[in-house]
PDB file of N, CA and C in Angstrom:
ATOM      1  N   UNK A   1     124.038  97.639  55.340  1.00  0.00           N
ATOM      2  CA  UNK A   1     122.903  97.838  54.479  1.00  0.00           C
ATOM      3  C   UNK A   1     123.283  97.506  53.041  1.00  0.00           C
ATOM      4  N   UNK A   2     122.197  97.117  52.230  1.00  0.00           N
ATOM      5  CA  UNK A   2     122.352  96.366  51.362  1.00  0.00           C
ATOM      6  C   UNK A   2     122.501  97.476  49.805  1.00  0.00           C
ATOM      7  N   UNK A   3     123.498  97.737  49.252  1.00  0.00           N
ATOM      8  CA  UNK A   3     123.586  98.724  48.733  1.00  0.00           C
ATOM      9  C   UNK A   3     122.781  98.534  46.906  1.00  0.00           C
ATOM     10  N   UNK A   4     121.948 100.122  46.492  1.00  0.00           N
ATOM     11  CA  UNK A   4     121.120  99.829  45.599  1.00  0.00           C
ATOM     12  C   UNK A   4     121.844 100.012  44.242  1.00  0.00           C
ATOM     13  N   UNK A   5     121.458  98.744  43.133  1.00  0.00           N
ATOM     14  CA  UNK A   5     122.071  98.982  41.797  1.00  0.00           C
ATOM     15  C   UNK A   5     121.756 100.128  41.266  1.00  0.00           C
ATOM     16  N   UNK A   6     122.650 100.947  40.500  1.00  0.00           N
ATOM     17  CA  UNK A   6     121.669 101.805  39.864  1.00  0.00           C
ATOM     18  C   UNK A   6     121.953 101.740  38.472  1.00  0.00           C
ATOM     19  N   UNK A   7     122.514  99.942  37.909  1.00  0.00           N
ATOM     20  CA  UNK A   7     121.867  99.399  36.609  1.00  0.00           C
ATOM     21  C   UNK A   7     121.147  98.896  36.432  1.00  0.00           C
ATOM     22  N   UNK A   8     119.850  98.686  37.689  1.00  0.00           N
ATOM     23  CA  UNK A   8     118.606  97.627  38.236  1.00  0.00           C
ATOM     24  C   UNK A   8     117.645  97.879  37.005  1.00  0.00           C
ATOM     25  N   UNK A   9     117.219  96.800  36.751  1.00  0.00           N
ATOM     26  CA  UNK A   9     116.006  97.052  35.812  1.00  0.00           C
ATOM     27  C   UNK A   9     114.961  97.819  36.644  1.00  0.00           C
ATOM     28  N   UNK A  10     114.160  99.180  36.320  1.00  0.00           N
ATOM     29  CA  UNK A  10     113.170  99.317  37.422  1.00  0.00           C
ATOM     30  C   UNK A  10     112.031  99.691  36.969  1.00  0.00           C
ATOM     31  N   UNK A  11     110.913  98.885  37.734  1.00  0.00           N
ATOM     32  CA  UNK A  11     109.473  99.137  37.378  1.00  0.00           C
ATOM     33  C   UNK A  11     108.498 100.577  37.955  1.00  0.00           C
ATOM     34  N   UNK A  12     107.985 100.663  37.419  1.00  0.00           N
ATOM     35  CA  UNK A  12     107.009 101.783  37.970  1.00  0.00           C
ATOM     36  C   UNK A  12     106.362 101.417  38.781  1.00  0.00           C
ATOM     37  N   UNK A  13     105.553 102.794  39.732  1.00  0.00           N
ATOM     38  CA  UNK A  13     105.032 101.702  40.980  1.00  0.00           C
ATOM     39  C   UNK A  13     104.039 103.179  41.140  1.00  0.00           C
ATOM     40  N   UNK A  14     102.975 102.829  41.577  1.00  0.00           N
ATOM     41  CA  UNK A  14     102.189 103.916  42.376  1.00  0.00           C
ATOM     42  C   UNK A  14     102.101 103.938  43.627  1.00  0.00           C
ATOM     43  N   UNK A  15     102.647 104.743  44.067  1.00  0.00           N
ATOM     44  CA  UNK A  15     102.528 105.105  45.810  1.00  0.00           C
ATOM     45  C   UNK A  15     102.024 106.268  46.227  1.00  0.00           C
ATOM     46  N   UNK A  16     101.240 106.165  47.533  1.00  0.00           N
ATOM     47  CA  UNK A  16     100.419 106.729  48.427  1.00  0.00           C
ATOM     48  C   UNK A  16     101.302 107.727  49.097  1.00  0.00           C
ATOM     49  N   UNK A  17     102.020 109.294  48.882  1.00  0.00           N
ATOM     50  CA  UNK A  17     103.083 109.359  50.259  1.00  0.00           C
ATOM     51  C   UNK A  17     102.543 110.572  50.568  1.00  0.00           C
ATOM     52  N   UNK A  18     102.599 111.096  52.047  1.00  0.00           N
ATOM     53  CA  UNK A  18     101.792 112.108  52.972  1.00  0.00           C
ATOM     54  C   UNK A  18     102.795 113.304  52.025  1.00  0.00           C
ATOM     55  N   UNK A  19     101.937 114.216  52.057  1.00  0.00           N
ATOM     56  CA  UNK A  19     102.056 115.214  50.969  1.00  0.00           C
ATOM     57  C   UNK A  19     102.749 116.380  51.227  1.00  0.00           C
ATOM     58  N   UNK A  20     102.726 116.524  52.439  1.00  0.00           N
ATOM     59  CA  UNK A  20     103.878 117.738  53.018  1.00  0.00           C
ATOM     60  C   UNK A  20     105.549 116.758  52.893  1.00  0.00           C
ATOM     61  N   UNK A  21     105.483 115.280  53.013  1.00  0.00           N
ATOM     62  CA  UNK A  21     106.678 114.999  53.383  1.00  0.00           C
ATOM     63  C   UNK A  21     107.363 114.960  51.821  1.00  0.00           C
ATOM     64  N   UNK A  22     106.556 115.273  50.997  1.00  0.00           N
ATOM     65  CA  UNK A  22     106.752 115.201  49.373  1.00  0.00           C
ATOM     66  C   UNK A  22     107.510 116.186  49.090  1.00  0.00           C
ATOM     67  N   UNK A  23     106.520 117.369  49.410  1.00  0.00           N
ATOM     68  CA  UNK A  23     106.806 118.590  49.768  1.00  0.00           C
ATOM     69  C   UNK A  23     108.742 118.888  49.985  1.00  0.00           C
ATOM     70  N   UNK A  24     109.049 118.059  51.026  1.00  0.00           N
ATOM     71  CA  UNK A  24     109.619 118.966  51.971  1.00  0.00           C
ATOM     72  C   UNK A  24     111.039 117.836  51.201  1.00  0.00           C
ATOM     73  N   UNK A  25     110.487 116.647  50.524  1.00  0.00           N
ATOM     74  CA  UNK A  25     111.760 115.771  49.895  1.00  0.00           C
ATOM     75  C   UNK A  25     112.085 116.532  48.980  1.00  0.00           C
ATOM     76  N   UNK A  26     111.063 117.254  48.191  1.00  0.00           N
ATOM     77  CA  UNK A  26     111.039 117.711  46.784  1.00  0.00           C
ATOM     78  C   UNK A  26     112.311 118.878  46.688  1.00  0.00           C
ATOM     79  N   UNK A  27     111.750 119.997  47.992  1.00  0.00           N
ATOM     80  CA  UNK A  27     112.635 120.620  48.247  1.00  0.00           C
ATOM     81  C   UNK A  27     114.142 121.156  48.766  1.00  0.00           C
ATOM     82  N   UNK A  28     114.141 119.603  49.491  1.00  0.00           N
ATOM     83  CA  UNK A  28     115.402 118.949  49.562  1.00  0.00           C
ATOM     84  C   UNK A  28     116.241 118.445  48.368  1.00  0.00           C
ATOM     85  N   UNK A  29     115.584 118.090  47.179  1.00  0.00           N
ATOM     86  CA  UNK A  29     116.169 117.568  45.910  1.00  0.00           C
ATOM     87  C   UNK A  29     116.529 116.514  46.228  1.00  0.00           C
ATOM     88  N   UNK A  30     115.464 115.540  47.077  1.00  0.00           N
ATOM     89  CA  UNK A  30     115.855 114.058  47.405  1.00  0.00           C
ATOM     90  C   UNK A  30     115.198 113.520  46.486  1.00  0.00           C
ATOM     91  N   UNK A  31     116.302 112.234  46.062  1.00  0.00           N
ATOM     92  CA  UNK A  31     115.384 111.184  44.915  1.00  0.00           C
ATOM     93  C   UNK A  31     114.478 110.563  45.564  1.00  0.00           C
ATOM     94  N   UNK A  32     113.358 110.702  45.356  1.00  0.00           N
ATOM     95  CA  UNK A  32     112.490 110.340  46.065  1.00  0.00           C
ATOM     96  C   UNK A  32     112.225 108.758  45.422  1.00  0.00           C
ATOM     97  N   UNK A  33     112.681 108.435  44.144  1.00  0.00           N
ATOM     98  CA  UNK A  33     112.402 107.156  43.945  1.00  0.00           C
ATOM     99  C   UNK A  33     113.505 106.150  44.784  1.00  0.00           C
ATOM    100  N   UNK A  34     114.734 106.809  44.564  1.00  0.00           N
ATOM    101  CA  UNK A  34     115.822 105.893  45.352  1.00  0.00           C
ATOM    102  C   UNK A  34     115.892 105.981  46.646  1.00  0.00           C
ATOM    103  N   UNK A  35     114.901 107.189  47.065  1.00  0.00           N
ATOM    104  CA  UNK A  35     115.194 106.787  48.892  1.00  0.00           C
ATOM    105  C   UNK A  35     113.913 105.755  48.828  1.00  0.00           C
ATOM    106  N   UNK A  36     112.792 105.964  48.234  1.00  0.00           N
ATOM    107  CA  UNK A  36     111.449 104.833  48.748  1.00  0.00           C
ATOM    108  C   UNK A  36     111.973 103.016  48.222  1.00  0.00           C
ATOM    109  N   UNK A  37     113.015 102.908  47.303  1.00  0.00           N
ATOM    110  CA  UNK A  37     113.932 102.096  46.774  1.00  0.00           C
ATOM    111  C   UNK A  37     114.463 101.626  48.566  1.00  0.00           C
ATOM    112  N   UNK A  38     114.904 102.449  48.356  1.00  0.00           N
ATOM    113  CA  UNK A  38     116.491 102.131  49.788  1.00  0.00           C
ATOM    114  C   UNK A  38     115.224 101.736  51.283  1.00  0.00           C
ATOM    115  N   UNK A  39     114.281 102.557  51.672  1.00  0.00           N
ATOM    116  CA  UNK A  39     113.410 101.766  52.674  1.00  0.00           C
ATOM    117  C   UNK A  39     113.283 100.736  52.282  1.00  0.00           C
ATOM    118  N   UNK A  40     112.192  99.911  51.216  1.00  0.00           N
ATOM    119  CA  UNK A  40     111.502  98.942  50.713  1.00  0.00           C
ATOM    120  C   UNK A  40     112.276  98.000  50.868  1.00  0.00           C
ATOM    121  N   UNK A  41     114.107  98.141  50.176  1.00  0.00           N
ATOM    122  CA  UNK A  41     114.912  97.314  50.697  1.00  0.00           C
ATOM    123  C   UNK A  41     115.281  96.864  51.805  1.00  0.00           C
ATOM    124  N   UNK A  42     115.064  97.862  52.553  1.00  0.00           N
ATOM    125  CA  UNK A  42     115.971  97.865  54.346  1.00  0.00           C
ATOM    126  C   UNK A  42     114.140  96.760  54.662  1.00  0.00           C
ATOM    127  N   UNK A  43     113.115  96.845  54.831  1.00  0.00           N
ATOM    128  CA  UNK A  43     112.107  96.321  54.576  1.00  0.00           C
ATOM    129  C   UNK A  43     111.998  94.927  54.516  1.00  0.00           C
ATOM    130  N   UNK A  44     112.468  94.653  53.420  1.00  0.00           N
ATOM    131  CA  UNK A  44     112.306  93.377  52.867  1.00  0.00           C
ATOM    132  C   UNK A  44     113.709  92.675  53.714  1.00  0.00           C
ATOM    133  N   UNK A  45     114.528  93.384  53.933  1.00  0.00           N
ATOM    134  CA  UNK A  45     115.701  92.502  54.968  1.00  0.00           C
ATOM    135  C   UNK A  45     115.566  92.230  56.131  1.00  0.00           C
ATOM    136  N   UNK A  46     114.781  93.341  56.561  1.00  0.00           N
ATOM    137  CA  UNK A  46     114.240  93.049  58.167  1.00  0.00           C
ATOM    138  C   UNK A  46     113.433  92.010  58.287  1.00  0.00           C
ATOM    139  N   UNK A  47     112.224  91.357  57.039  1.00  0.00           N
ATOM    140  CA  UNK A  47     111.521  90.875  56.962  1.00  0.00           C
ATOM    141  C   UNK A  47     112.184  89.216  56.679  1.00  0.00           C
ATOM    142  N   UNK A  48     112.771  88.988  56.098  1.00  0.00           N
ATOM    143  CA  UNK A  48     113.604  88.239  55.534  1.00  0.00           C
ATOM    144  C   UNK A  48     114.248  87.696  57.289  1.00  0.00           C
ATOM    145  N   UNK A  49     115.123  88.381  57.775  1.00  0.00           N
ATOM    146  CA  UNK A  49     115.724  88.074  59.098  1.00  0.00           C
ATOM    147  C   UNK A  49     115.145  87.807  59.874  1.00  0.00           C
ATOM    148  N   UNK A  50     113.645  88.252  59.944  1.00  0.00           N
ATOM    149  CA  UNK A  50     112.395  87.554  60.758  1.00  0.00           C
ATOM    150  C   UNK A  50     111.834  86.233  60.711  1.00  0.00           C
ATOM    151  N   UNK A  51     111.614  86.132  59.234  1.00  0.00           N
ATOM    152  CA  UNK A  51     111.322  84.949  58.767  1.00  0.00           C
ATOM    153  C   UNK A  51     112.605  83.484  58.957  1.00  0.00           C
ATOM    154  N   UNK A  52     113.855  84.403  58.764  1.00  0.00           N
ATOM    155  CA  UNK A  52     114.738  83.322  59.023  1.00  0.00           C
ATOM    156  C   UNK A  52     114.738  82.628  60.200  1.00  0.00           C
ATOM    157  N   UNK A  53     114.934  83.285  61.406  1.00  0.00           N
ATOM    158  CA  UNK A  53     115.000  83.480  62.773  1.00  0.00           C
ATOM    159  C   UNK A  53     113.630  82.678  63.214  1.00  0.00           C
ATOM    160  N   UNK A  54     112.696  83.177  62.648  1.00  0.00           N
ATOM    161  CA  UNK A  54     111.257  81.857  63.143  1.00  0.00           C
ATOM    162  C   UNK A  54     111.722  80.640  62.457  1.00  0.00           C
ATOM    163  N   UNK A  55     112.145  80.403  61.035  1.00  0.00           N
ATOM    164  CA  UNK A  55     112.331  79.020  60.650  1.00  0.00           C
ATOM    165  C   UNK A  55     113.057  78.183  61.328  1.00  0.00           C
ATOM    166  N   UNK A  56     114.578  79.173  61.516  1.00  0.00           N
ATOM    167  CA  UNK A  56     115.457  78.386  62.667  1.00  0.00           C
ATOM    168  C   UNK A  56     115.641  78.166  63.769  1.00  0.00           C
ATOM    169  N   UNK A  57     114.017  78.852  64.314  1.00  0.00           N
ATOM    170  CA  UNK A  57     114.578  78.961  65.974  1.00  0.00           C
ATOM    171  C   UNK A  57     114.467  77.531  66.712  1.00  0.00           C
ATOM    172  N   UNK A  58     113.860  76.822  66.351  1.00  0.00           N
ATOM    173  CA  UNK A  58     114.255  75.598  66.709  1.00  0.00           C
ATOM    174  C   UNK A  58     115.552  74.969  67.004  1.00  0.00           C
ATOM    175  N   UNK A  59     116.277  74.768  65.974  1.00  0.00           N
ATOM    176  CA  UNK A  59     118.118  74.577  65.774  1.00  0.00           C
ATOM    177  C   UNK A  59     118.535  75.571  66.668  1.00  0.00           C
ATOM    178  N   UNK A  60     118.367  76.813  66.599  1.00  0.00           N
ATOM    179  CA  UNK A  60     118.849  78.067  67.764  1.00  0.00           C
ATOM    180  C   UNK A  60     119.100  77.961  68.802  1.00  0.00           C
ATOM    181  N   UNK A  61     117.432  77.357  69.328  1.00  0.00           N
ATOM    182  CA  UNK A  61     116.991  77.044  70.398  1.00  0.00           C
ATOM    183  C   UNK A  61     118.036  75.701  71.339  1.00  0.00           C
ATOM    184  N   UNK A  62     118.265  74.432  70.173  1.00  0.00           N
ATOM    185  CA  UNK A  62     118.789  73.109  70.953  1.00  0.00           C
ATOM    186  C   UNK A  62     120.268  73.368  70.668  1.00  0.00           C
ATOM    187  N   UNK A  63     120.092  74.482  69.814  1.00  0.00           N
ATOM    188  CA  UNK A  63     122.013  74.681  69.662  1.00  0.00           C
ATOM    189  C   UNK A  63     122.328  75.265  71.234  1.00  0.00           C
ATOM    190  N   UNK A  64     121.673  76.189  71.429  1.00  0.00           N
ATOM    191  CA  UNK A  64     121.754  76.996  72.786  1.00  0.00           C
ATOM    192  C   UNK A  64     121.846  75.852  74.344  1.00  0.00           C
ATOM    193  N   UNK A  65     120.938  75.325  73.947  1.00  0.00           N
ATOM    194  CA  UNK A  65     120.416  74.454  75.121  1.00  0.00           C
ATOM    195  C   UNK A  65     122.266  73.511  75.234  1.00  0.00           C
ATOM    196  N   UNK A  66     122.587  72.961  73.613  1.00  0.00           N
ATOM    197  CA  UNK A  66     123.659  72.319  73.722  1.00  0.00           C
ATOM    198  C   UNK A  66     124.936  73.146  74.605  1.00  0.00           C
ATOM    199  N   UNK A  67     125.013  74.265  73.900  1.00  0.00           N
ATOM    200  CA  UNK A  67     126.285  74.636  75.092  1.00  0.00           C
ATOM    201  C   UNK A  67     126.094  75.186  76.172  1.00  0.00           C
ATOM    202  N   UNK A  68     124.529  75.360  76.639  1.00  0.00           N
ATOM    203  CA  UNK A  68     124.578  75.217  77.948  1.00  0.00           C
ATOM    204  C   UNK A  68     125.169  74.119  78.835  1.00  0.00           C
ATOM    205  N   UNK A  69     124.373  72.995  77.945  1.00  0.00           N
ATOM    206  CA  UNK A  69     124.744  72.249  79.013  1.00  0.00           C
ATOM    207  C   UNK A  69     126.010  71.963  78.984  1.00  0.00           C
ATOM    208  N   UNK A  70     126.531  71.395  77.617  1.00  0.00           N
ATOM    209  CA  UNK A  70     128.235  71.030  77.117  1.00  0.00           C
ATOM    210  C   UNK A  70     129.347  72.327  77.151  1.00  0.00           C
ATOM    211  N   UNK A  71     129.071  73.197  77.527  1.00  0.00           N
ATOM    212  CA  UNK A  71     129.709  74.491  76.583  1.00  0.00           C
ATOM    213  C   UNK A  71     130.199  75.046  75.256  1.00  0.00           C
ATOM    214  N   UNK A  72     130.930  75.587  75.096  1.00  0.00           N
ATOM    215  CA  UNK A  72     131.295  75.778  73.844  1.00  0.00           C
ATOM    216  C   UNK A  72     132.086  74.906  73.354  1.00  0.00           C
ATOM    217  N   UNK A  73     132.060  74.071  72.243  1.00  0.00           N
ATOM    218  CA  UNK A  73     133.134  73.211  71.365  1.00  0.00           C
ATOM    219  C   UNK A  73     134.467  73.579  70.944  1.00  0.00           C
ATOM    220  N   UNK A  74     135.333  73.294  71.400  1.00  0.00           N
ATOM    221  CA  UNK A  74     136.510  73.676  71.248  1.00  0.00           C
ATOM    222  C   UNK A  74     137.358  74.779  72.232  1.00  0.00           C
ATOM    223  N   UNK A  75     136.337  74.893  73.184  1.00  0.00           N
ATOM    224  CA  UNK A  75     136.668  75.939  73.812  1.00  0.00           C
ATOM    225  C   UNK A  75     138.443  76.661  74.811  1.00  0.00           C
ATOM    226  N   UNK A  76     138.410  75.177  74.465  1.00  0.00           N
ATOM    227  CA  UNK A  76     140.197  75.260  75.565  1.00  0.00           C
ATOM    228  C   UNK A  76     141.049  75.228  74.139  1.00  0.00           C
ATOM    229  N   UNK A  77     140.470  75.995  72.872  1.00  0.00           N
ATOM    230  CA  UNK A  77     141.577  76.675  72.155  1.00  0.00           C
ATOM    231  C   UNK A  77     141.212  77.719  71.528  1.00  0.00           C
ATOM    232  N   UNK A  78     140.289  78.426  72.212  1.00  0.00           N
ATOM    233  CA  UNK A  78     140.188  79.531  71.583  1.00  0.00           C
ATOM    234  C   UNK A  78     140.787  80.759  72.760  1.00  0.00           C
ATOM    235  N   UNK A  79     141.386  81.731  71.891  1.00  0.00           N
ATOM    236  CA  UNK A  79     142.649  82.652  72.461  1.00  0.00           C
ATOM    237  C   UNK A  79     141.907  83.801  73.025  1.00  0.00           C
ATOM    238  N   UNK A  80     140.733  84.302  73.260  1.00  0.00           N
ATOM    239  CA  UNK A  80     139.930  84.956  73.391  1.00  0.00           C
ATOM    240  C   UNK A  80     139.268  85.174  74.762  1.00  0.00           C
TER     241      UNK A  80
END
């Protein structure tokens, strides 16, 4: 996981959050800005790895197909 600056320039933001779970962060003494920080991030990476994965699945796809049929490249030297 992608770890958060905490010399980040940071903007204000208005958010919507269910009100007992406010509650129950508040009383925990959780930063509630740096944990909704730390989702948004985990978020945007999942999203990101999605998007990658559709762009490349093509290449993925004929890379795969290649060592099916050929196998792996180099394979009679790897020690493994």
């Amino acid at each position: 996981m992608r770890k958060l600056a905490l010399n980040a320039v940071r903007q204000p933001a208005n958010l919507s959050i269910d009100s007992k779970l406010m509650k129950e962060a508040k009383g925990l003494d959780v930063n509630v800005s740096r944990a909704a920080e730390a989702g948004i991030a985990e978020a945007v990476a999942a999203e990101k790895a999605r998007l990658w994965k559709l762009e490349n699945r093509a290449t993925i796809e004929a890379w795969n197909e290649y060592v099916e049929k050929h196998g792996i490249p180099l394979e009679e030297h790897r020690q493994f």
